[in-house]
C-alpha atoms as a PDB file:
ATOM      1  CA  UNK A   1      14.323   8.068  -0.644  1.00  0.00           C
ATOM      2  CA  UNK A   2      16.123   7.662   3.092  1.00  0.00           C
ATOM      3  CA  UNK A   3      18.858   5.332   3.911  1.00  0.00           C
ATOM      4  CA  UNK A   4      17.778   2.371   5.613  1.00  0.00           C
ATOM      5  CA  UNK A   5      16.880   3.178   9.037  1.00  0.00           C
ATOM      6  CA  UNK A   6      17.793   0.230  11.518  1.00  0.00           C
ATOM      7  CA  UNK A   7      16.499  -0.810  14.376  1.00  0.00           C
ATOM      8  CA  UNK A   8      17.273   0.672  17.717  1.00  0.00           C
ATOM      9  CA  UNK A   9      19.686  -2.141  19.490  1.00  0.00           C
ATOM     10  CA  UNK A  10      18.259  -3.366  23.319  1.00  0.00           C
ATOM     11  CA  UNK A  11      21.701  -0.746  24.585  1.00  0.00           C
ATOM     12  CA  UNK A  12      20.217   1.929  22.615  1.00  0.00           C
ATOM     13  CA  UNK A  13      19.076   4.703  24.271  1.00  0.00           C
ATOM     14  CA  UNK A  14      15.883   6.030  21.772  1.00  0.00           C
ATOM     15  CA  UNK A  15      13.815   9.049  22.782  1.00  0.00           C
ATOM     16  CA  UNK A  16      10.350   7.914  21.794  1.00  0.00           C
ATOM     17  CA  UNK A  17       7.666  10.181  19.977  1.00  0.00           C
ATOM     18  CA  UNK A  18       5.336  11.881  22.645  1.00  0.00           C
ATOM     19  CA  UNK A  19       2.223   9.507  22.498  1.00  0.00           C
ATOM     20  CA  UNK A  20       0.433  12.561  21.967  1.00  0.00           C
ATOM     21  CA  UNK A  21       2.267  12.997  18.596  1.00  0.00           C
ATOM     22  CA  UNK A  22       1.935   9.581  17.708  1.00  0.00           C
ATOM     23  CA  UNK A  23      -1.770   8.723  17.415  1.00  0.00           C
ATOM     24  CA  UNK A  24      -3.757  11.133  16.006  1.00  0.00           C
ATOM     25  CA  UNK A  25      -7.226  12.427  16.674  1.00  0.00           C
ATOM     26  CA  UNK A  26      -9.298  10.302  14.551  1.00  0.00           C
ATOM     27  CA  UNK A  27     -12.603  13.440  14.673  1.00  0.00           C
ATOM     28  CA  UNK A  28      -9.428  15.766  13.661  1.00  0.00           C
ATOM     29  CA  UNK A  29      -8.639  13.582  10.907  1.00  0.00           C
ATOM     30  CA  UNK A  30     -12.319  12.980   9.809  1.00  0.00           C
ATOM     31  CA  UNK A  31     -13.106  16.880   9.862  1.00  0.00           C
ATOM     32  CA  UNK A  32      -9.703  18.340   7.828  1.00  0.00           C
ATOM     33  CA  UNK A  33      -9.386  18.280   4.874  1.00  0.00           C
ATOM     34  CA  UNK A  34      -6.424  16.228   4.371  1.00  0.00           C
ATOM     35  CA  UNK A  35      -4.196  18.929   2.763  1.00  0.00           C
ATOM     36  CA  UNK A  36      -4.213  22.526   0.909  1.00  0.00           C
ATOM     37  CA  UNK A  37      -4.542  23.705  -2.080  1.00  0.00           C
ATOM     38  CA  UNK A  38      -0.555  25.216  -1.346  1.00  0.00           C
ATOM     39  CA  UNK A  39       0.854  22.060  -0.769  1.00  0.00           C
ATOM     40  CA  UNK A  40       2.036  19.239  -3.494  1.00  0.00           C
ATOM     41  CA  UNK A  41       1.225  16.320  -4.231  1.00  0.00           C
ATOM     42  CA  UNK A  42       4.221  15.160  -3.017  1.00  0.00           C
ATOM     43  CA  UNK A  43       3.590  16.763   0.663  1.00  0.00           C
ATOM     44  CA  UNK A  44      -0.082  16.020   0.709  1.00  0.00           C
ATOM     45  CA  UNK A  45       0.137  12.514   0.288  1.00  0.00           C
ATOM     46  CA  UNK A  46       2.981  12.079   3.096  1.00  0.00           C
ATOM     47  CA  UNK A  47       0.490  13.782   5.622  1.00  0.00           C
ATOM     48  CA  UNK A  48      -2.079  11.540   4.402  1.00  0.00           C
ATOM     49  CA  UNK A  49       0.234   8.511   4.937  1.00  0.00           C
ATOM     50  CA  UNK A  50       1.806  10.229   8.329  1.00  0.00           C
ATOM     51  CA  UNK A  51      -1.687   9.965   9.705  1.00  0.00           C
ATOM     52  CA  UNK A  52      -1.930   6.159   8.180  1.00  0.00           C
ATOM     53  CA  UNK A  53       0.901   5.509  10.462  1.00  0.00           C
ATOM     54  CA  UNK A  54       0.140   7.105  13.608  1.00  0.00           C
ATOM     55  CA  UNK A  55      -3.632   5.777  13.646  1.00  0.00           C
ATOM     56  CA  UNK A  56      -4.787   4.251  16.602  1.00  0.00           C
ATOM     57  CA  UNK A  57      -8.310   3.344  15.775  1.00  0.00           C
ATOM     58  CA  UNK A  58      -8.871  -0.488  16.572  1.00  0.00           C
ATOM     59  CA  UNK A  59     -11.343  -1.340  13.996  1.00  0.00           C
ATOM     60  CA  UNK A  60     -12.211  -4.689  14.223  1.00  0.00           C
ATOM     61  CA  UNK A  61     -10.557  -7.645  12.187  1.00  0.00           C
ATOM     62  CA  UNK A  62      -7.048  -5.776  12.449  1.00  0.00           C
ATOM     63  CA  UNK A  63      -4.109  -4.937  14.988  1.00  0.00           C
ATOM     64  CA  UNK A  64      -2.964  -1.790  15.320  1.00  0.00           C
ATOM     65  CA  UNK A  65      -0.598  -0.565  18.285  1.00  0.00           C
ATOM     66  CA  UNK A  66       1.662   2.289  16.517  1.00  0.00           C
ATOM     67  CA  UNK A  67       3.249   3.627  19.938  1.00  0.00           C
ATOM     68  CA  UNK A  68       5.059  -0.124  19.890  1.00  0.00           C
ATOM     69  CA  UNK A  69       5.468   0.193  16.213  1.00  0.00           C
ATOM     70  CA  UNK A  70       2.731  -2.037  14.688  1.00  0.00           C
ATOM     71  CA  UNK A  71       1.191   0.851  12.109  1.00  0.00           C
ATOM     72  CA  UNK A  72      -0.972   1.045   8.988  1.00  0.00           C
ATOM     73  CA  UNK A  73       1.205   0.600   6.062  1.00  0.00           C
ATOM     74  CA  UNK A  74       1.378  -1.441   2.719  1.00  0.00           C
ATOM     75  CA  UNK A  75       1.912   2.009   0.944  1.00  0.00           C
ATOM     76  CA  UNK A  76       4.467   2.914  -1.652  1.00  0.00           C
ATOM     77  CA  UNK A  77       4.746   5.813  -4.530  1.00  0.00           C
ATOM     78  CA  UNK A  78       8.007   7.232  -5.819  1.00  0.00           C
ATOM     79  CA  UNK A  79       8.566  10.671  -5.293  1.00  0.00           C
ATOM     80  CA  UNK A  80       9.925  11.499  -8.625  1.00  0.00           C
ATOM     81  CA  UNK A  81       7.342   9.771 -10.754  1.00  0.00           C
ATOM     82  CA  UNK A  82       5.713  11.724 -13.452  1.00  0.00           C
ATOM     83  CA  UNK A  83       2.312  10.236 -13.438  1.00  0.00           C
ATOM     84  CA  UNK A  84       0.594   7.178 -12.020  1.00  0.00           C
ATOM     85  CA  UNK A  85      -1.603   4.811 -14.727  1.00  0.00           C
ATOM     86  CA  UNK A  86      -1.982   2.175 -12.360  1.00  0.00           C
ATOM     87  CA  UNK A  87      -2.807   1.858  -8.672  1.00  0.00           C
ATOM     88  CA  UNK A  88      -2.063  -1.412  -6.915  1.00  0.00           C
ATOM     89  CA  UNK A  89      -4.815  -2.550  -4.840  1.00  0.00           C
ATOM     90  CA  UNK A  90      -4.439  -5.296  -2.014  1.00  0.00           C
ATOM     91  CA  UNK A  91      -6.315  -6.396   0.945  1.00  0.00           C
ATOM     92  CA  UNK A  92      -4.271  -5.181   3.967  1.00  0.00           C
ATOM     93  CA  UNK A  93      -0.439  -5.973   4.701  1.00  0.00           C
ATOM     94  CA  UNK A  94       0.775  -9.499   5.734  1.00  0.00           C
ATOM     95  CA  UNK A  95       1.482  -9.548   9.711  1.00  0.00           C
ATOM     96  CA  UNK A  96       4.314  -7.471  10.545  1.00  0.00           C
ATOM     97  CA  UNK A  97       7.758  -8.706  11.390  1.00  0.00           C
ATOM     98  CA  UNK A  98       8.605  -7.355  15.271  1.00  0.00           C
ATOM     99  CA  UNK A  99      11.908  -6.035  13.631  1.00  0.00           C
ATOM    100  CA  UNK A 100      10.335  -4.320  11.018  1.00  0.00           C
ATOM    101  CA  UNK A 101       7.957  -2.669  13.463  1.00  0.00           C
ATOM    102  CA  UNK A 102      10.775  -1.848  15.492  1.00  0.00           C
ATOM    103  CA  UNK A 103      12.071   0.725  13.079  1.00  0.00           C
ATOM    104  CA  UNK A 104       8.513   2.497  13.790  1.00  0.00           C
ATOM    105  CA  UNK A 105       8.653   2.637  17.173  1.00  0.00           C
ATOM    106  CA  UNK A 106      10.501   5.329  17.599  1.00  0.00           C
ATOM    107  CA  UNK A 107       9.681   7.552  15.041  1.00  0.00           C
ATOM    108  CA  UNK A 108       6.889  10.422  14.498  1.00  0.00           C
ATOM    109  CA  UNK A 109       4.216  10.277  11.223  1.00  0.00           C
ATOM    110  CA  UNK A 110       6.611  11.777   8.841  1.00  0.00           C
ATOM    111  CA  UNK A 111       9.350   9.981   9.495  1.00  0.00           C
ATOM    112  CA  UNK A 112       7.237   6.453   9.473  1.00  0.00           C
ATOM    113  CA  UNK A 113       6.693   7.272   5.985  1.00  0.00           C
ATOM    114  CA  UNK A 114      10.052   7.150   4.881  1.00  0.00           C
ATOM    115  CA  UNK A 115      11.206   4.588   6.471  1.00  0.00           C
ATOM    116  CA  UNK A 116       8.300   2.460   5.497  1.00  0.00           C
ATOM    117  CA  UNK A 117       8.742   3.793   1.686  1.00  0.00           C
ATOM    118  CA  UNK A 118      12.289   2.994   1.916  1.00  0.00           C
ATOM    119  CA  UNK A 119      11.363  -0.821   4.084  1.00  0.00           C
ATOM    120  CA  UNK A 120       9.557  -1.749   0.726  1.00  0.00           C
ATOM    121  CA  UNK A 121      11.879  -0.325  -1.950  1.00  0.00           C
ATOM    122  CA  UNK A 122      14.417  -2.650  -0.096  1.00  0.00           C
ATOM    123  CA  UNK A 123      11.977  -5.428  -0.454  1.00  0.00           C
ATOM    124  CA  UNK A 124      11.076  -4.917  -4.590  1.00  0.00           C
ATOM    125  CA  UNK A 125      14.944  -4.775  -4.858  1.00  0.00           C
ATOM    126  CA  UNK A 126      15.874  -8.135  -3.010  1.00  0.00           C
ATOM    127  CA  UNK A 127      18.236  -6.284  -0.604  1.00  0.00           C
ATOM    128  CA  UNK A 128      15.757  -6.358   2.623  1.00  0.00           C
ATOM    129  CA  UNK A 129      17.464  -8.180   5.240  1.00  0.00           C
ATOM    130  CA  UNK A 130      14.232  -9.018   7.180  1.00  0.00           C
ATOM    131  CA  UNK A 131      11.510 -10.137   5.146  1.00  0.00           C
ATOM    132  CA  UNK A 132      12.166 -12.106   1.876  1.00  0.00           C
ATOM    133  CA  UNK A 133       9.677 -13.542  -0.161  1.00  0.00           C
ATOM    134  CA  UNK A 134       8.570 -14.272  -3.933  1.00  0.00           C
ATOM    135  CA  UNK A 135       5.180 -11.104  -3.402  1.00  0.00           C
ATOM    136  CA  UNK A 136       7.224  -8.170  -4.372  1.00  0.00           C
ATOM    137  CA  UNK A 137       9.174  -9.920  -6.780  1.00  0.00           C
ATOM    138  CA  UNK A 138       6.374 -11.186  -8.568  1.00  0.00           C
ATOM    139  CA  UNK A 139       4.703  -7.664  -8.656  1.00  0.00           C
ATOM    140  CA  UNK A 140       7.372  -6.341 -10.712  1.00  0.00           C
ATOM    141  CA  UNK A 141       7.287  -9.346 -13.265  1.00  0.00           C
ATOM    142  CA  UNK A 142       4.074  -9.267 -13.568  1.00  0.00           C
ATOM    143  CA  UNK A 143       3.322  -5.674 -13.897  1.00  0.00           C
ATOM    144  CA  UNK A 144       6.064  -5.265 -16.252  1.00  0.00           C
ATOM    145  CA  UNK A 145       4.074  -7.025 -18.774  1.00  0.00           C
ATOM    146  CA  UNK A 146       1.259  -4.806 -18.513  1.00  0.00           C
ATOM    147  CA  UNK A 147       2.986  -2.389 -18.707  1.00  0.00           C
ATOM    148  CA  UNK A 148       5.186  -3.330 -21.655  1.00  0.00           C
ATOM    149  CA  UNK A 149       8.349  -1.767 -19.919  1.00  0.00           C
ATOM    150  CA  UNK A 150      11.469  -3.516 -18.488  1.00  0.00           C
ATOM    151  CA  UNK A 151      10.716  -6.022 -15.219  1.00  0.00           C
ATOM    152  CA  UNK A 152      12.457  -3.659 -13.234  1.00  0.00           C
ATOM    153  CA  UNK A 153      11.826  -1.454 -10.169  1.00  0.00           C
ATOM    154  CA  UNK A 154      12.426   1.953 -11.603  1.00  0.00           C
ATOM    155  CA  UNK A 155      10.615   0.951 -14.661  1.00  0.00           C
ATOM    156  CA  UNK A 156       7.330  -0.357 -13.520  1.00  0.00           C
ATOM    157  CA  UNK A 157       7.487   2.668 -10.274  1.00  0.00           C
ATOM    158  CA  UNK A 158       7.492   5.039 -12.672  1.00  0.00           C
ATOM    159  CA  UNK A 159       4.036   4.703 -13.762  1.00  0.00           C
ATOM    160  CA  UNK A 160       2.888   2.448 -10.572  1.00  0.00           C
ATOM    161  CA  UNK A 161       1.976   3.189  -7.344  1.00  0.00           C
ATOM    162  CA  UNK A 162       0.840   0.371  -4.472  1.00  0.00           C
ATOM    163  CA  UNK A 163      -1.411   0.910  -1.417  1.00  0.00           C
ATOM    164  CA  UNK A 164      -4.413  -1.628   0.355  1.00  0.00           C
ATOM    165  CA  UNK A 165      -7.830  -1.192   1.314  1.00  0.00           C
ATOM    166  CA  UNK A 166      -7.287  -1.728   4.689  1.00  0.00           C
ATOM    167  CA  UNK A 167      -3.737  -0.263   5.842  1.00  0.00           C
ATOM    168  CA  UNK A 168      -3.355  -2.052   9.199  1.00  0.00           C
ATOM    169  CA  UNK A 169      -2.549  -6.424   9.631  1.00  0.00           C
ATOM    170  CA  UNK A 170      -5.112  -8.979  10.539  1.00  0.00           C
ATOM    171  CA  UNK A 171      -5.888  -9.357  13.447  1.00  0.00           C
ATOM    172  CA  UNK A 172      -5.260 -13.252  13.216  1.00  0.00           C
ATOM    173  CA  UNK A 173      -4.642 -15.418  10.042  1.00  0.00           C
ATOM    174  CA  UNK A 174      -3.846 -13.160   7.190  1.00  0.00           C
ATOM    175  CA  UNK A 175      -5.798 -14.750   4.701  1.00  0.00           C
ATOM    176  CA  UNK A 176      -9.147 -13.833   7.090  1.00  0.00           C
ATOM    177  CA  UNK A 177     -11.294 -11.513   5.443  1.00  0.00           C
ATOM    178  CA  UNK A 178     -12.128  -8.686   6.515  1.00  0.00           C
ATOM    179  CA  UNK A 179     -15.229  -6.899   8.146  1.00  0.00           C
ATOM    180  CA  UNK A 180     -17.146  -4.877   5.841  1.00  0.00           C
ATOM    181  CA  UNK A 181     -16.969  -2.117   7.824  1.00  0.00           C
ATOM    182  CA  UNK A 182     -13.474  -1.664   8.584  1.00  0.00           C
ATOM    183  CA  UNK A 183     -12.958  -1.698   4.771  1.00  0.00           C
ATOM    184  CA  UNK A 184     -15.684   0.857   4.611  1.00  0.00           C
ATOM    185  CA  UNK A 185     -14.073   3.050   7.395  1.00  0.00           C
ATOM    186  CA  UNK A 186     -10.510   3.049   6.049  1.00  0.00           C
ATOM    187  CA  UNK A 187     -11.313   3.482   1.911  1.00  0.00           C
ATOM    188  CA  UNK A 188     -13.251   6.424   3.007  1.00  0.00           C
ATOM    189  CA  UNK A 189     -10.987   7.472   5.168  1.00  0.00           C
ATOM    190  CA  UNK A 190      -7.810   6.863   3.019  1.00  0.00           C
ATOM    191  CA  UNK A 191      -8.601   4.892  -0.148  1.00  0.00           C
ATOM    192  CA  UNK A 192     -10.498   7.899  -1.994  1.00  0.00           C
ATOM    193  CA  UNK A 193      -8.034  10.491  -0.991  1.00  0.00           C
ATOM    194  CA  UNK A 194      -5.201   8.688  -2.466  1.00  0.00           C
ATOM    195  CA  UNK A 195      -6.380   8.232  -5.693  1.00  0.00           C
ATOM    196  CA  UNK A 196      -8.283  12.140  -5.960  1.00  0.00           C
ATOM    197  CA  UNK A 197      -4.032  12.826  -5.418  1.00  0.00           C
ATOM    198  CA  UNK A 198      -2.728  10.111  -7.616  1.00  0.00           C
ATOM    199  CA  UNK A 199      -5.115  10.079 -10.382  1.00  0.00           C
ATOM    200  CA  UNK A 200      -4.803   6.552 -11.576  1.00  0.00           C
ATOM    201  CA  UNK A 201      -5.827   5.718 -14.694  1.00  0.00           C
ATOM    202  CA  UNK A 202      -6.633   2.090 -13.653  1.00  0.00           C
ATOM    203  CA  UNK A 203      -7.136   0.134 -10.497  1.00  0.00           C
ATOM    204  CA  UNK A 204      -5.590  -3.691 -10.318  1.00  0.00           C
ATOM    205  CA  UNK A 205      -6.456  -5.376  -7.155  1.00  0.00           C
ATOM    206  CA  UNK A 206      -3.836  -7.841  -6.313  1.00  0.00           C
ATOM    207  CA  UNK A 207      -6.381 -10.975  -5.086  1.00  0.00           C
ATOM    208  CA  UNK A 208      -9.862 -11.901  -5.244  1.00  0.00           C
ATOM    209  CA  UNK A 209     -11.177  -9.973  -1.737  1.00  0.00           C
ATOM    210  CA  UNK A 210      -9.516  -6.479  -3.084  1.00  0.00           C
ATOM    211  CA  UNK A 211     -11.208  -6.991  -6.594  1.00  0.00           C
ATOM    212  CA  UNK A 212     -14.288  -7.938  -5.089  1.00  0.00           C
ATOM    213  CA  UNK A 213     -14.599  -5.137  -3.257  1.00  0.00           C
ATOM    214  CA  UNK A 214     -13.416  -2.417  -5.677  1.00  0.00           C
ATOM    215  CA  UNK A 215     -16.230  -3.439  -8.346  1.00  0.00           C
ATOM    216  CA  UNK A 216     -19.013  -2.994  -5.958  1.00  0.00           C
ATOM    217  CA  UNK A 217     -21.748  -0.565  -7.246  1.00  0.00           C
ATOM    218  CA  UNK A 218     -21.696   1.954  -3.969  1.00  0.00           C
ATOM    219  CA  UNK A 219     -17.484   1.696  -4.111  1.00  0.00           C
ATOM    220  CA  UNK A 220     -16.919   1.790  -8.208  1.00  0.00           C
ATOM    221  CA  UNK A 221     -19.455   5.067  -7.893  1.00  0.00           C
ATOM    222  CA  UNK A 222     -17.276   6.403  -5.979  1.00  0.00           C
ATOM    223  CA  UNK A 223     -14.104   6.040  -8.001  1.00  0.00           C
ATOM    224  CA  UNK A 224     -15.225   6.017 -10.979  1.00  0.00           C
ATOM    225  CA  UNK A 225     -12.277   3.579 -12.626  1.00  0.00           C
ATOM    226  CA  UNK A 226     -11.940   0.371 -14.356  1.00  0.00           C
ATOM    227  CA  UNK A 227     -10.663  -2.545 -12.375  1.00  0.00           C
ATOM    228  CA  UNK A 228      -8.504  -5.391 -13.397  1.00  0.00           C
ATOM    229  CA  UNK A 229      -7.072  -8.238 -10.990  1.00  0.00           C
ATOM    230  CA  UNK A 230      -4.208  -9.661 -10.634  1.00  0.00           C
ATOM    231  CA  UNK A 231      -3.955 -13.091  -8.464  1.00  0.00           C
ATOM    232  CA  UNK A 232      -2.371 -12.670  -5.099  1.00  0.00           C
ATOM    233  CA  UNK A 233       1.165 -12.057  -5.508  1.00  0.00           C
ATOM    234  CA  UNK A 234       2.034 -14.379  -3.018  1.00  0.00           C
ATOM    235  CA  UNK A 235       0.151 -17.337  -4.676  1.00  0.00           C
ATOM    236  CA  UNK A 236       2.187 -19.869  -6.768  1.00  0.00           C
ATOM    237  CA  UNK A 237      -0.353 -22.521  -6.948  1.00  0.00           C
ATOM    238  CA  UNK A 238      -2.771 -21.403  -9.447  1.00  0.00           C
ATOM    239  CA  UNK A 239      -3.913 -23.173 -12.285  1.00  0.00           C
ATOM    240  CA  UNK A 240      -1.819 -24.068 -14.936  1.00  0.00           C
ATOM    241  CA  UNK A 241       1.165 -22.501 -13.324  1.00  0.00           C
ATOM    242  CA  UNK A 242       2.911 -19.013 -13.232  1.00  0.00           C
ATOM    243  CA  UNK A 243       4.200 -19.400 -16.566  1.00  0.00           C
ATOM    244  CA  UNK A 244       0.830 -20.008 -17.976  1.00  0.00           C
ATOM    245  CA  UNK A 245      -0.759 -17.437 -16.178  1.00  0.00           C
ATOM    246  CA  UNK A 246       2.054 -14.877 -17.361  1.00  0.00           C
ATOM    247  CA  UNK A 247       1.971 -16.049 -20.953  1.00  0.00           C
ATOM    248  CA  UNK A 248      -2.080 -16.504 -21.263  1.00  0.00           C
ATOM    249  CA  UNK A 249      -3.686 -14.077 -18.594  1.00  0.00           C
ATOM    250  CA  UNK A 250      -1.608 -10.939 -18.138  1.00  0.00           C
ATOM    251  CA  UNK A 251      -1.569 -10.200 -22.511  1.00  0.00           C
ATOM    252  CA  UNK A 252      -5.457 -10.005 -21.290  1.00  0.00           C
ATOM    253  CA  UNK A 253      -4.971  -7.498 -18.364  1.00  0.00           C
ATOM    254  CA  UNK A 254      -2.784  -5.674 -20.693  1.00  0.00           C
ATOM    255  CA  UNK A 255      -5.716  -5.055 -23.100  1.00  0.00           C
ATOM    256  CA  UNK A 256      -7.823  -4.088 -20.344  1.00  0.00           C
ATOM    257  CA  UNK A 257      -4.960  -1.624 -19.326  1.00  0.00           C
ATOM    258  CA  UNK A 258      -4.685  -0.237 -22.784  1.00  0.00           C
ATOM    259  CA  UNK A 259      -8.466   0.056 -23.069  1.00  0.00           C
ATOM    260  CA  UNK A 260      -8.006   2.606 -19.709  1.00  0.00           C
ATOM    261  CA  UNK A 261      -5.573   4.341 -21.109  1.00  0.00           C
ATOM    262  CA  UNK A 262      -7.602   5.258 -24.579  1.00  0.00           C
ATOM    263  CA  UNK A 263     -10.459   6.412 -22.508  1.00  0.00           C
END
């Protein structure tokens, strides 16, 4: 994982990416093949992510504007785990923070990776000095149990990996749904290839849209998993409270989990 990469200051002098390098070809992306049979796992799925980053298709419902920094994202998988049993589902990333797209800006697909991988370790960890927020915190509680392992970052990463439907911000409120048709356009673009590389074991959407979504006939054909879900993260009011919910709901998911592992 990098160091934390900070924003360029207003005094800084930054030499930009080429725009050229920054978005890519969307027809070039549709027609490759996303990687070779040479390459890791490891390799493949930062070119899958560098083109994440440096898309610059404006599908409807979401912003994107990666030559200023405002990219696809809401990715995350540790390098040096051995094998991935669940796959963390959401919608599509909360809006982006200016400064957080400011460490973008400057930077080509590779590099967006990184940074963005090492944006969110930050923010599972508590040490982010930008964004802070119960979401991440709440993802490692709550997957912990699941997972019957230690509520801690390394233990839940090592057998977790996170990632969206739609990798790009809403456009407006970020609690709008989405167009059918951007979600189409960006699981097939993205969704499918991640998980022919990470071969979950089990899919848990984290809110009702994601969930909804991933069970559909057309979609579930298509990936073939079970699906559990998790409520939103970022929602404390549910019924009966959080400790309810941890002590009555998640034993449940955890049987489901167990269920996808013995299959």
């Amino acid at each position: 994982m990098t160091n934390s990469i900070q924003p360029p200051s207003a005094s800084t002098s930054v030499n930009r990416t080429p725009k050229s390098e920054v978005i890519f070809e969307w027809a070039a992306l549709r027609g490759s093949t996303l990687g070779s049979k040479n390459m890791s796992r490891s390799e493949e799925l930062i070119d899958l992510y560098a083109n994440v980053t440096t898309c610059g298709r404006q599908c409807n419902g979401v912003q994107n504007d990666p030559i200023n920094g405002i990219i696809g994202r809401s990715f995350y998988c540790l390098d040096e785990s051995a094998g991935i049993d669940i796959l963390l589902v959401s919608k599509n990333p909360g809006i982006s923070d200016p400064r957080e797209s400011a460490l973008y800006a400057p930077l080509g697909g590779r590099d967006r990776v990184r940074a963005h991988e090492d944006f969110v370790r930050t923010r599972f960890l508590g040490t982010n000095q930008i964004i802070t927020s119960r979401y991440h915190a709440n993802i490692i509680s709550w997957v912990s149990v699941i997972l019957d392992v230690p509520a801690e970052h390394d233990a839940v990463f090592a057998r977790v990996a996170m990632t969206a439907l739609v990798k790009c911000h809403s456009a407006k409120l970020k609690t709008d749904s989405l167009p059918d048709t951007t979600k189409d356009t960006c699981v097939g673009t993205f969704l499918y290839r991640e998980i022919e590389l990470l071969k979950p074991k089990f899919l848990l959407a984290l809110g009702g849209e994601a969930f909804d979504y991933l069970i559909r006939p057309n979609v579930r054909a298509r990936h073939h998993l079970p699906v559990g879900k998790l409520y939103h993260p970022s929602w404390s009011n549910m019924r009966g409270g959080v400790a309810r919910y941890i002590a009555e709901e998640l034993p449940k998911l955890r049987e489901q989990f167990q269920r996808a592992l013995a299959t």
